[in-house]
PDB file of N, CA and C in Angstrom:
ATOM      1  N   UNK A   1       0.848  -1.177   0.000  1.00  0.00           N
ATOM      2  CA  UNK A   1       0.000   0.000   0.000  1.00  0.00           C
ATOM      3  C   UNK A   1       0.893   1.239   0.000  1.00  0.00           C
ATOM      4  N   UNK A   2       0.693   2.206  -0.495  1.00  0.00           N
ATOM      5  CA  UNK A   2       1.679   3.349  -0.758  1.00  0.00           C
ATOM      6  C   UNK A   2       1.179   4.058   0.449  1.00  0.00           C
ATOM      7  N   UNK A   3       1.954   4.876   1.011  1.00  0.00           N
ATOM      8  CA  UNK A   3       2.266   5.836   1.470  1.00  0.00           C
ATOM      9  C   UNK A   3       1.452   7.442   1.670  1.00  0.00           C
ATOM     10  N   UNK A   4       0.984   7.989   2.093  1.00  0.00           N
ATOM     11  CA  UNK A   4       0.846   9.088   1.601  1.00  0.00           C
ATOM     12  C   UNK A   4       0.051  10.067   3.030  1.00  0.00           C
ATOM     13  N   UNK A   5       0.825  11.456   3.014  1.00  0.00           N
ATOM     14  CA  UNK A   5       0.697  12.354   4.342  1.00  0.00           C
ATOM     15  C   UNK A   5      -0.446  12.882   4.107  1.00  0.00           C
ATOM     16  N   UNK A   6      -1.191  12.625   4.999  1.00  0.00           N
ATOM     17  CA  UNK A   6      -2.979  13.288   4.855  1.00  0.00           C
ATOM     18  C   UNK A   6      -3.038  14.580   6.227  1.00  0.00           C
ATOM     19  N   UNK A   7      -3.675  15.855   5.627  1.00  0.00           N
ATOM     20  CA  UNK A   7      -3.610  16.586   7.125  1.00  0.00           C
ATOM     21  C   UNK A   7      -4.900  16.983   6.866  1.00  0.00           C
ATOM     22  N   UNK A   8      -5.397  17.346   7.574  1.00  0.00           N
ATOM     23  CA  UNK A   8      -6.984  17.890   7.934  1.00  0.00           C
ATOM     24  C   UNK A   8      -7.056  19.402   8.036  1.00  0.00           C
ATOM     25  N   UNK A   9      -7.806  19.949   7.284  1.00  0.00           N
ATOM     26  CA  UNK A   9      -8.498  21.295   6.876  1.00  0.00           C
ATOM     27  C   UNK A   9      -9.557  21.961   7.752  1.00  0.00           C
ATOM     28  N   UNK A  10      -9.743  22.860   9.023  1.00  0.00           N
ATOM     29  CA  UNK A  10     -11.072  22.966   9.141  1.00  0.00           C
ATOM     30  C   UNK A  10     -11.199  24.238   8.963  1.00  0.00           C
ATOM     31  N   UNK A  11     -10.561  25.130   8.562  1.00  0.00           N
ATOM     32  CA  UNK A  11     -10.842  26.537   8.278  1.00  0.00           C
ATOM     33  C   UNK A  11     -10.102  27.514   8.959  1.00  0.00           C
ATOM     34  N   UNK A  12      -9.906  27.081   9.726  1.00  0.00           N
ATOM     35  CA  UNK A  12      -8.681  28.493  10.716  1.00  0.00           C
ATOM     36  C   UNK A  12      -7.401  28.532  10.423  1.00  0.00           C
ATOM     37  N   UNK A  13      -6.841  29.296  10.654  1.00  0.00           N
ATOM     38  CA  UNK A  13      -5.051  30.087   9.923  1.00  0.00           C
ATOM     39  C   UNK A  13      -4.671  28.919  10.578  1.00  0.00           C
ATOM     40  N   UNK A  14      -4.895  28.197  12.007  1.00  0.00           N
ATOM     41  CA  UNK A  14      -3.912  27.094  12.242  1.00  0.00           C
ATOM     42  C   UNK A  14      -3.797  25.738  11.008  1.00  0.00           C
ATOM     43  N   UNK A  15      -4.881  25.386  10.612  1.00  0.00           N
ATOM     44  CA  UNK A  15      -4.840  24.652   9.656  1.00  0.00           C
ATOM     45  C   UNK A  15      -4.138  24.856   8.561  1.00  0.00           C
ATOM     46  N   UNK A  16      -4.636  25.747   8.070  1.00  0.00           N
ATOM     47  CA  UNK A  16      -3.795  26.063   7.071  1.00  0.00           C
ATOM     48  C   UNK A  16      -2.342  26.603   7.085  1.00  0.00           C
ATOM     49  N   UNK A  17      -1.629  26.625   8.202  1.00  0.00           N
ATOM     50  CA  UNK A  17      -0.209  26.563   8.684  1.00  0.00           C
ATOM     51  C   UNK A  17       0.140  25.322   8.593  1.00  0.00           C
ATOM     52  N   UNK A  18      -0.876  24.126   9.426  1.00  0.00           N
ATOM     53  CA  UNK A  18      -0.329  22.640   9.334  1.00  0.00           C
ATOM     54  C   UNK A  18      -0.931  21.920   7.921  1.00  0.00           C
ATOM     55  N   UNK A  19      -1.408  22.769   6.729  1.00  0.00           N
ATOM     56  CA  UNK A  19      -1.316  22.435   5.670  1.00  0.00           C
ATOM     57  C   UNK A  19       0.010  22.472   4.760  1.00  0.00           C
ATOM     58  N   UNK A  20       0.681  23.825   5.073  1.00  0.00           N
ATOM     59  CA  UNK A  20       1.907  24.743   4.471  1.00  0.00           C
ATOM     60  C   UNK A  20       3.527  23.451   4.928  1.00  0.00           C
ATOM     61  N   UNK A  21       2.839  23.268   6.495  1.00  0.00           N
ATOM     62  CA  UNK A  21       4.295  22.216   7.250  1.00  0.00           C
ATOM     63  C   UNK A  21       3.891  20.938   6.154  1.00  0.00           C
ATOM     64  N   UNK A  22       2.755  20.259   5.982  1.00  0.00           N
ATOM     65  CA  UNK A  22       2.786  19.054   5.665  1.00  0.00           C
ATOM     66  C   UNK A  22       3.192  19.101   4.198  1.00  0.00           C
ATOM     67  N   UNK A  23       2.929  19.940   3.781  1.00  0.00           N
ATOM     68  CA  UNK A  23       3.165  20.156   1.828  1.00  0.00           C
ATOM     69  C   UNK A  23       4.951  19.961   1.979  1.00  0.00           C
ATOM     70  N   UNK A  24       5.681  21.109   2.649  1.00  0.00           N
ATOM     71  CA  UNK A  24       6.606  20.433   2.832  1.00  0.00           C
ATOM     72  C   UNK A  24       7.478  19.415   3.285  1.00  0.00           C
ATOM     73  N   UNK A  25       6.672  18.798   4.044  1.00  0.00           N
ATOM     74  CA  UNK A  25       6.932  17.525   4.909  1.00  0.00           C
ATOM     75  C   UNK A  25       6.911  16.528   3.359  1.00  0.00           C
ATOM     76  N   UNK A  26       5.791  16.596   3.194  1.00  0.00           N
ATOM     77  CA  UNK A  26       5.468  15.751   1.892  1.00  0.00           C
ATOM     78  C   UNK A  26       6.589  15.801   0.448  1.00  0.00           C
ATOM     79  N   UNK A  27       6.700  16.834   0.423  1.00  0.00           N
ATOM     80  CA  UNK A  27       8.238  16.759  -0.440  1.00  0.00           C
ATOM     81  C   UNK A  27       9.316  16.634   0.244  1.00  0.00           C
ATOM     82  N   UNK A  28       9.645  16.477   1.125  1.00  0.00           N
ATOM     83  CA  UNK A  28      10.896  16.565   1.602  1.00  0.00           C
ATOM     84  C   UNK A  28      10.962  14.852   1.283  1.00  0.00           C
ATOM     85  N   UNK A  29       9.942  14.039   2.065  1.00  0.00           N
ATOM     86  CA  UNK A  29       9.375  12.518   1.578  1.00  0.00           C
ATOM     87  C   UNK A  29       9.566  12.212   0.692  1.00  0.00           C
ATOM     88  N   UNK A  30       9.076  12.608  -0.386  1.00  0.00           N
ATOM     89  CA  UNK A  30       8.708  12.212  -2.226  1.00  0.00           C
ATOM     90  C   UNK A  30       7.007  11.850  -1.617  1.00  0.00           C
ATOM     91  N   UNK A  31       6.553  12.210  -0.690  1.00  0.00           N
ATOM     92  CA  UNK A  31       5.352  11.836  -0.542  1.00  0.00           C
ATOM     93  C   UNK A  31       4.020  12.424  -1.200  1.00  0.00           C
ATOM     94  N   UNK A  32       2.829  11.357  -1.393  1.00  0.00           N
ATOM     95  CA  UNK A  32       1.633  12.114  -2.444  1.00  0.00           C
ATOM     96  C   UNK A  32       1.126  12.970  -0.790  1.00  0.00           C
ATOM     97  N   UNK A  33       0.872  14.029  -1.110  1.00  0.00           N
ATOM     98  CA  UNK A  33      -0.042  14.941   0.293  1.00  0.00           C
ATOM     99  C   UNK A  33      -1.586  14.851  -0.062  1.00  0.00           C
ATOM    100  N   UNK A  34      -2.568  14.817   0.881  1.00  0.00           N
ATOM    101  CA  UNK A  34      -3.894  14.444   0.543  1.00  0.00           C
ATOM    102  C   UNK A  34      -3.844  15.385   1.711  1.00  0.00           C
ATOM    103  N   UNK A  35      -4.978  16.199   1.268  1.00  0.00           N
ATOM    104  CA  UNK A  35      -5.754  17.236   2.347  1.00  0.00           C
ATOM    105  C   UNK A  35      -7.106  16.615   2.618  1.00  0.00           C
ATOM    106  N   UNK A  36      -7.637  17.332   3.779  1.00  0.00           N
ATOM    107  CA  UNK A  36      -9.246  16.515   4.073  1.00  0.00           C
ATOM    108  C   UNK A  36      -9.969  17.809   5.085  1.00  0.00           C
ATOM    109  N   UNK A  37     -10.999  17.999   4.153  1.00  0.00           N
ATOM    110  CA  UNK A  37     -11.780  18.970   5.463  1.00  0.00           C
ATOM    111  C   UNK A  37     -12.446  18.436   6.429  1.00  0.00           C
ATOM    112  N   UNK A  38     -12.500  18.782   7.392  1.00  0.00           N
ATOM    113  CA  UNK A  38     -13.463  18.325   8.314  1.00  0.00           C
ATOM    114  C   UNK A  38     -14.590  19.347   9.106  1.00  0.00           C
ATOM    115  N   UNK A  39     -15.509  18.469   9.559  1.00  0.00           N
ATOM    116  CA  UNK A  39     -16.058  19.726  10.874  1.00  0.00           C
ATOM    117  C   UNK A  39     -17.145  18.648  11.241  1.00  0.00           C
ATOM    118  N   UNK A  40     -17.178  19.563  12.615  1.00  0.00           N
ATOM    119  CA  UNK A  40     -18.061  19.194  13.778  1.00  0.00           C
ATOM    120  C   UNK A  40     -19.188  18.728  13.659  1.00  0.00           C
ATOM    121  N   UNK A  41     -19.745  17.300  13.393  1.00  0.00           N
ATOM    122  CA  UNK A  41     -21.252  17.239  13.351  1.00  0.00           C
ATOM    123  C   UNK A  41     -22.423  18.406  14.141  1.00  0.00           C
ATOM    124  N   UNK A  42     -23.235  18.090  13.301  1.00  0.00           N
ATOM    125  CA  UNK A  42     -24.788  19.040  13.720  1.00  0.00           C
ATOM    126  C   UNK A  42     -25.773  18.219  14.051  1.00  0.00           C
ATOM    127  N   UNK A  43     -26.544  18.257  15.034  1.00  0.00           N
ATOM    128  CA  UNK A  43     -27.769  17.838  15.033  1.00  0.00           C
ATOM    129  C   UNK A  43     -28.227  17.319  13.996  1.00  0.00           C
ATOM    130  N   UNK A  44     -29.432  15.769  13.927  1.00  0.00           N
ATOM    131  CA  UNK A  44     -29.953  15.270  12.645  1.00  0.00           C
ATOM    132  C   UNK A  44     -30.769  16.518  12.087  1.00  0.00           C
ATOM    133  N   UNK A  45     -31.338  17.036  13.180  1.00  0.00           N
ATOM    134  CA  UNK A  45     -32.537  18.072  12.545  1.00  0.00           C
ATOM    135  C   UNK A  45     -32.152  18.877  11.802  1.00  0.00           C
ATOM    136  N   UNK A  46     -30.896  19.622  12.028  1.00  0.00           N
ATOM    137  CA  UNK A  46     -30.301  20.761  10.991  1.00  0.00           C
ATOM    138  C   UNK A  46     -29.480  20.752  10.261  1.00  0.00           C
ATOM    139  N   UNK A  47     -28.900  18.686  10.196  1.00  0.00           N
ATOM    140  CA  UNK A  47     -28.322  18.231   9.011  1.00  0.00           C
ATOM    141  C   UNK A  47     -29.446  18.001   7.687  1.00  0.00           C
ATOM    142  N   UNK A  48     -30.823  17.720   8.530  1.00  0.00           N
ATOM    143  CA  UNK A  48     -31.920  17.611   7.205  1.00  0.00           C
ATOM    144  C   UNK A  48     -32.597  19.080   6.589  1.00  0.00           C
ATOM    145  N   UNK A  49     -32.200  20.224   7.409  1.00  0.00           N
ATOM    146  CA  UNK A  49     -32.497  21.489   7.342  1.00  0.00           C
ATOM    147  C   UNK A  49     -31.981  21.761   5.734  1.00  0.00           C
ATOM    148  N   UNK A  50     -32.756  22.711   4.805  1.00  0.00           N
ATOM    149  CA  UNK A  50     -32.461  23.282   3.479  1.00  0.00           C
ATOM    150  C   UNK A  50     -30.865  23.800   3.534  1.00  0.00           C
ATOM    151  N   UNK A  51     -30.217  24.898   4.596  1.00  0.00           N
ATOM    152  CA  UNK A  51     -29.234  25.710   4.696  1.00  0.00           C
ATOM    153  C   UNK A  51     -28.106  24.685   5.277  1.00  0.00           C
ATOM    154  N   UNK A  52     -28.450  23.756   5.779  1.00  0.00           N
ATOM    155  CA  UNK A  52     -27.255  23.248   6.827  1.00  0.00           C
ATOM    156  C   UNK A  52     -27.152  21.540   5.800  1.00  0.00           C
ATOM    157  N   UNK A  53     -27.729  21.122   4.717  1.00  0.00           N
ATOM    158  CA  UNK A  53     -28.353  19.966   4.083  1.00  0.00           C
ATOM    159  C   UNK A  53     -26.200  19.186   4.028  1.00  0.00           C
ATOM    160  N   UNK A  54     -27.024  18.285   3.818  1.00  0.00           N
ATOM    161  CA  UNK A  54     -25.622  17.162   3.011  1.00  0.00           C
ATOM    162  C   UNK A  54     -24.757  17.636   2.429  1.00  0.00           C
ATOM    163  N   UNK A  55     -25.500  17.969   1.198  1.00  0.00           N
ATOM    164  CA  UNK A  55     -25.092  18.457  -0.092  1.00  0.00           C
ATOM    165  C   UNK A  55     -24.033  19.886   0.353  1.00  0.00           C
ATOM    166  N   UNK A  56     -24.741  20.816   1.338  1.00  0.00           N
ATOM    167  CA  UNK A  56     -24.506  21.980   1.165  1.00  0.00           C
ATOM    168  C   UNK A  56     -23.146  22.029   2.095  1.00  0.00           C
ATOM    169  N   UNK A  57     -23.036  20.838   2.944  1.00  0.00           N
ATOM    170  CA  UNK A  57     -21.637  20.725   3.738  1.00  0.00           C
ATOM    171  C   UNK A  57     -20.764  19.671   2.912  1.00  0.00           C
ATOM    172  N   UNK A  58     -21.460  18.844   2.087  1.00  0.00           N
ATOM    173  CA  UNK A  58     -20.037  18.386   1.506  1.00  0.00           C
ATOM    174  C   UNK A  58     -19.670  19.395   0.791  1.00  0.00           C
ATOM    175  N   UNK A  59     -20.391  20.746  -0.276  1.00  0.00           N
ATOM    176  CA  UNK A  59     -19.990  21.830  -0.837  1.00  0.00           C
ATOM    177  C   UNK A  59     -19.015  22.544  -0.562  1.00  0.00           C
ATOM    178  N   UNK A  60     -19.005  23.025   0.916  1.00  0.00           N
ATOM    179  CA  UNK A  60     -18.093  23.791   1.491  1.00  0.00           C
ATOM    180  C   UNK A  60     -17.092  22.693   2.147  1.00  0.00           C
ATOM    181  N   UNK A  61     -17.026  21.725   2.342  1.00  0.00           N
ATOM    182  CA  UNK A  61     -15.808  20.475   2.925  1.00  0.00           C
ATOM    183  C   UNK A  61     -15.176  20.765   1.313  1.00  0.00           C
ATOM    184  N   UNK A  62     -15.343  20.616   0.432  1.00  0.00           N
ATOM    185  CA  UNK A  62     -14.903  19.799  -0.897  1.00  0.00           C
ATOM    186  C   UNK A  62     -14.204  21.715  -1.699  1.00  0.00           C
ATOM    187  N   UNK A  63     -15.046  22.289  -1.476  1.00  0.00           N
ATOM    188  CA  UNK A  63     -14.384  23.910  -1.608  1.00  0.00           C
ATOM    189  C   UNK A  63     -12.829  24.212  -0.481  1.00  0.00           C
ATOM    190  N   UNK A  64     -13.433  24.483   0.211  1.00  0.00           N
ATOM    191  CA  UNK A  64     -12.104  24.216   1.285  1.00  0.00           C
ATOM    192  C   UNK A  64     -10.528  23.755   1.130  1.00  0.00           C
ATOM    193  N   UNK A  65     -11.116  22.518   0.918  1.00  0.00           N
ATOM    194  CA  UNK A  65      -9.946  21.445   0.786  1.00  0.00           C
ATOM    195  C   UNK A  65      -9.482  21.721  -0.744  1.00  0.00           C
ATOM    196  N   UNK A  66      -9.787  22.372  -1.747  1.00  0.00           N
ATOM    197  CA  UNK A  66      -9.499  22.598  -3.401  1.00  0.00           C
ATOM    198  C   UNK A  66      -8.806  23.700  -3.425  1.00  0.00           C
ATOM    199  N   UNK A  67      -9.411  24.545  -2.360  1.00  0.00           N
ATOM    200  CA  UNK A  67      -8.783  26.039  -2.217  1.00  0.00           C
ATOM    201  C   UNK A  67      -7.451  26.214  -1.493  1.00  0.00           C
ATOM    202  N   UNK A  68      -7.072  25.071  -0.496  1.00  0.00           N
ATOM    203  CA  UNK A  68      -6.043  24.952   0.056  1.00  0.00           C
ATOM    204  C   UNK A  68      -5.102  24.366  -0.704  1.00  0.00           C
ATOM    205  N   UNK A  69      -5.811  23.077  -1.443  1.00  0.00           N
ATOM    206  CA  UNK A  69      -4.833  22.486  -2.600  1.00  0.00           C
ATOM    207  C   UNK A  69      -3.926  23.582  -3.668  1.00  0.00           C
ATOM    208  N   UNK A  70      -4.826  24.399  -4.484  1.00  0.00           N
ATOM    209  CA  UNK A  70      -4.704  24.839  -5.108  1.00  0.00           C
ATOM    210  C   UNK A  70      -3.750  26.017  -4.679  1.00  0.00           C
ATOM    211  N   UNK A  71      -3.587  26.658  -3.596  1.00  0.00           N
ATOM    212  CA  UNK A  71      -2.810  27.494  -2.904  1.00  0.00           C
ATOM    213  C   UNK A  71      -1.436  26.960  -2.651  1.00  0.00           C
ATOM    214  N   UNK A  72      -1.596  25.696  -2.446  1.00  0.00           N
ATOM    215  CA  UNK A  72      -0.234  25.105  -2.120  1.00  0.00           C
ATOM    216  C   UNK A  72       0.524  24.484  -3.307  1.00  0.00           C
ATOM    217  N   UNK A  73      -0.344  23.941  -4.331  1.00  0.00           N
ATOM    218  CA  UNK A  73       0.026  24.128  -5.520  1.00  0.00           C
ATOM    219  C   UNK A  73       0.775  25.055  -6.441  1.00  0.00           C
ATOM    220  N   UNK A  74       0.234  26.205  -6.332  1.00  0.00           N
ATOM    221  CA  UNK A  74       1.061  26.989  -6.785  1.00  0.00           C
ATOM    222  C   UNK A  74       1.922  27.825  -6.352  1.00  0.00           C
ATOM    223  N   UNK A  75       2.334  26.929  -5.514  1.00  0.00           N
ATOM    224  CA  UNK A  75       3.887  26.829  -4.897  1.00  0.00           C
ATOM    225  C   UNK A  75       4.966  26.269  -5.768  1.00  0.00           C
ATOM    226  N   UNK A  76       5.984  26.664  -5.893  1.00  0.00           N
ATOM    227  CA  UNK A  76       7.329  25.465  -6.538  1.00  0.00           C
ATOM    228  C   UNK A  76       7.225  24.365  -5.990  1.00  0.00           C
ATOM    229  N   UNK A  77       6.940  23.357  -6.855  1.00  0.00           N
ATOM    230  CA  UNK A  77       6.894  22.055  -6.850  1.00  0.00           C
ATOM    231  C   UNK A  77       5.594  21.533  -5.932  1.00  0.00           C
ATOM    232  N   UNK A  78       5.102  21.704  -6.388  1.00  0.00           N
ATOM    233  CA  UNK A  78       3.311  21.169  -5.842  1.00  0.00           C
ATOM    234  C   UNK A  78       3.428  19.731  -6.561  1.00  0.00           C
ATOM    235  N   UNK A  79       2.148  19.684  -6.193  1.00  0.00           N
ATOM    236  CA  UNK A  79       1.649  18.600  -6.200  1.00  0.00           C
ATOM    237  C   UNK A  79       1.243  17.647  -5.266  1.00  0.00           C
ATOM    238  N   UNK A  80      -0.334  18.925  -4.928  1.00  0.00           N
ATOM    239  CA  UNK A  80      -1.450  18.287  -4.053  1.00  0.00           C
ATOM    240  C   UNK A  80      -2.659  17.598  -4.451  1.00  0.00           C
ATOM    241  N   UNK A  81      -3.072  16.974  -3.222  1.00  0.00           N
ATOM    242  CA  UNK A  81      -4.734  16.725  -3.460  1.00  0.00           C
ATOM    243  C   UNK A  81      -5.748  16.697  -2.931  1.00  0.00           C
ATOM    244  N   UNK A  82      -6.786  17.258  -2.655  1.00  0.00           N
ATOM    245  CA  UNK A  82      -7.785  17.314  -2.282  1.00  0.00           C
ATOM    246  C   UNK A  82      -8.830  15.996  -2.190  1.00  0.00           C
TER     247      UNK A  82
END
Protein backbone atom coordinates (compact mmCIF):
# COMPACT_ATOMS: atom_id res chain seq x y z
CA UNK A 1 0.00 0.00 0.00
CA UNK A 2 1.68 3.35 -0.76
CA UNK A 3 2.27 5.84 1.47
CA UNK A 4 0.85 9.09 1.60
CA UNK A 5 0.70 12.35 4.34
CA UNK A 6 -2.98 13.29 4.85
CA UNK A 7 -3.61 16.59 7.13
CA UNK A 8 -6.98 17.89 7.93
CA UNK A 9 -8.50 21.30 6.88
CA UNK A 10 -11.07 22.97 9.14
CA UNK A 11 -10.84 26.54 8.28
CA UNK A 12 -8.68 28.49 10.72
CA UNK A 13 -5.05 30.09 9.92
CA UNK A 14 -3.91 27.09 12.24
CA UNK A 15 -4.84 24.65 9.66
CA UNK A 16 -3.79 26.06 7.07
CA UNK A 17 -0.21 26.56 8.68
CA UNK A 18 -0.33 22.64 9.33
CA UNK A 19 -1.32 22.43 5.67
CA UNK A 20 1.91 24.74 4.47
CA UNK A 21 4.29 22.22 7.25
CA UNK A 22 2.79 19.05 5.66
CA UNK A 23 3.17 20.16 1.83
CA UNK A 24 6.61 20.43 2.83
CA UNK A 25 6.93 17.53 4.91
CA UNK A 26 5.47 15.75 1.89
CA UNK A 27 8.24 16.76 -0.44
CA UNK A 28 10.90 16.56 1.60
CA UNK A 29 9.38 12.52 1.58
CA UNK A 30 8.71 12.21 -2.23
CA UNK A 31 5.35 11.84 -0.54
CA UNK A 32 1.63 12.11 -2.44
CA UNK A 33 -0.04 14.94 0.29
CA UNK A 34 -3.89 14.44 0.54
CA UNK A 35 -5.75 17.24 2.35
CA UNK A 36 -9.25 16.51 4.07
CA UNK A 37 -11.78 18.97 5.46
CA UNK A 38 -13.46 18.33 8.31
CA UNK A 39 -16.06 19.73 10.87
CA UNK A 40 -18.06 19.19 13.78
CA UNK A 41 -21.25 17.24 13.35
CA UNK A 42 -24.79 19.04 13.72
CA UNK A 43 -27.77 17.84 15.03
CA UNK A 44 -29.95 15.27 12.64
CA UNK A 45 -32.54 18.07 12.55
CA UNK A 46 -30.30 20.76 10.99
CA UNK A 47 -28.32 18.23 9.01
CA UNK A 48 -31.92 17.61 7.20
CA UNK A 49 -32.50 21.49 7.34
CA UNK A 50 -32.46 23.28 3.48
CA UNK A 51 -29.23 25.71 4.70
CA UNK A 52 -27.26 23.25 6.83
CA UNK A 53 -28.35 19.97 4.08
CA UNK A 54 -25.62 17.16 3.01
CA UNK A 55 -25.09 18.46 -0.09
CA UNK A 56 -24.51 21.98 1.17
CA UNK A 57 -21.64 20.73 3.74
CA UNK A 58 -20.04 18.39 1.51
CA UNK A 59 -19.99 21.83 -0.84
CA UNK A 60 -18.09 23.79 1.49
CA UNK A 61 -15.81 20.47 2.93
CA UNK A 62 -14.90 19.80 -0.90
CA UNK A 63 -14.38 23.91 -1.61
CA UNK A 64 -12.10 24.22 1.29
CA UNK A 65 -9.95 21.44 0.79
CA UNK A 66 -9.50 22.60 -3.40
CA UNK A 67 -8.78 26.04 -2.22
CA UNK A 68 -6.04 24.95 0.06
CA UNK A 69 -4.83 22.49 -2.60
CA UNK A 70 -4.70 24.84 -5.11
CA UNK A 71 -2.81 27.49 -2.90
CA UNK A 72 -0.23 25.11 -2.12
CA UNK A 73 0.03 24.13 -5.52
CA UNK A 74 1.06 26.99 -6.78
CA UNK A 75 3.89 26.83 -4.90
CA UNK A 76 7.33 25.46 -6.54
CA UNK A 77 6.89 22.06 -6.85
CA UNK A 78 3.31 21.17 -5.84
CA UNK A 79 1.65 18.60 -6.20
CA UNK A 80 -1.45 18.29 -4.05
CA UNK A 81 -4.73 16.73 -3.46
CA UNK A 82 -7.79 17.31 -2.28
Amino acid sequence: MPRTLTVGLDGVPESRAAAEWAAREARWRGLPLRLVHVWEGVPDAMAESSVLGAETLRHWSERVARAAAAGLAARPRGGVGA
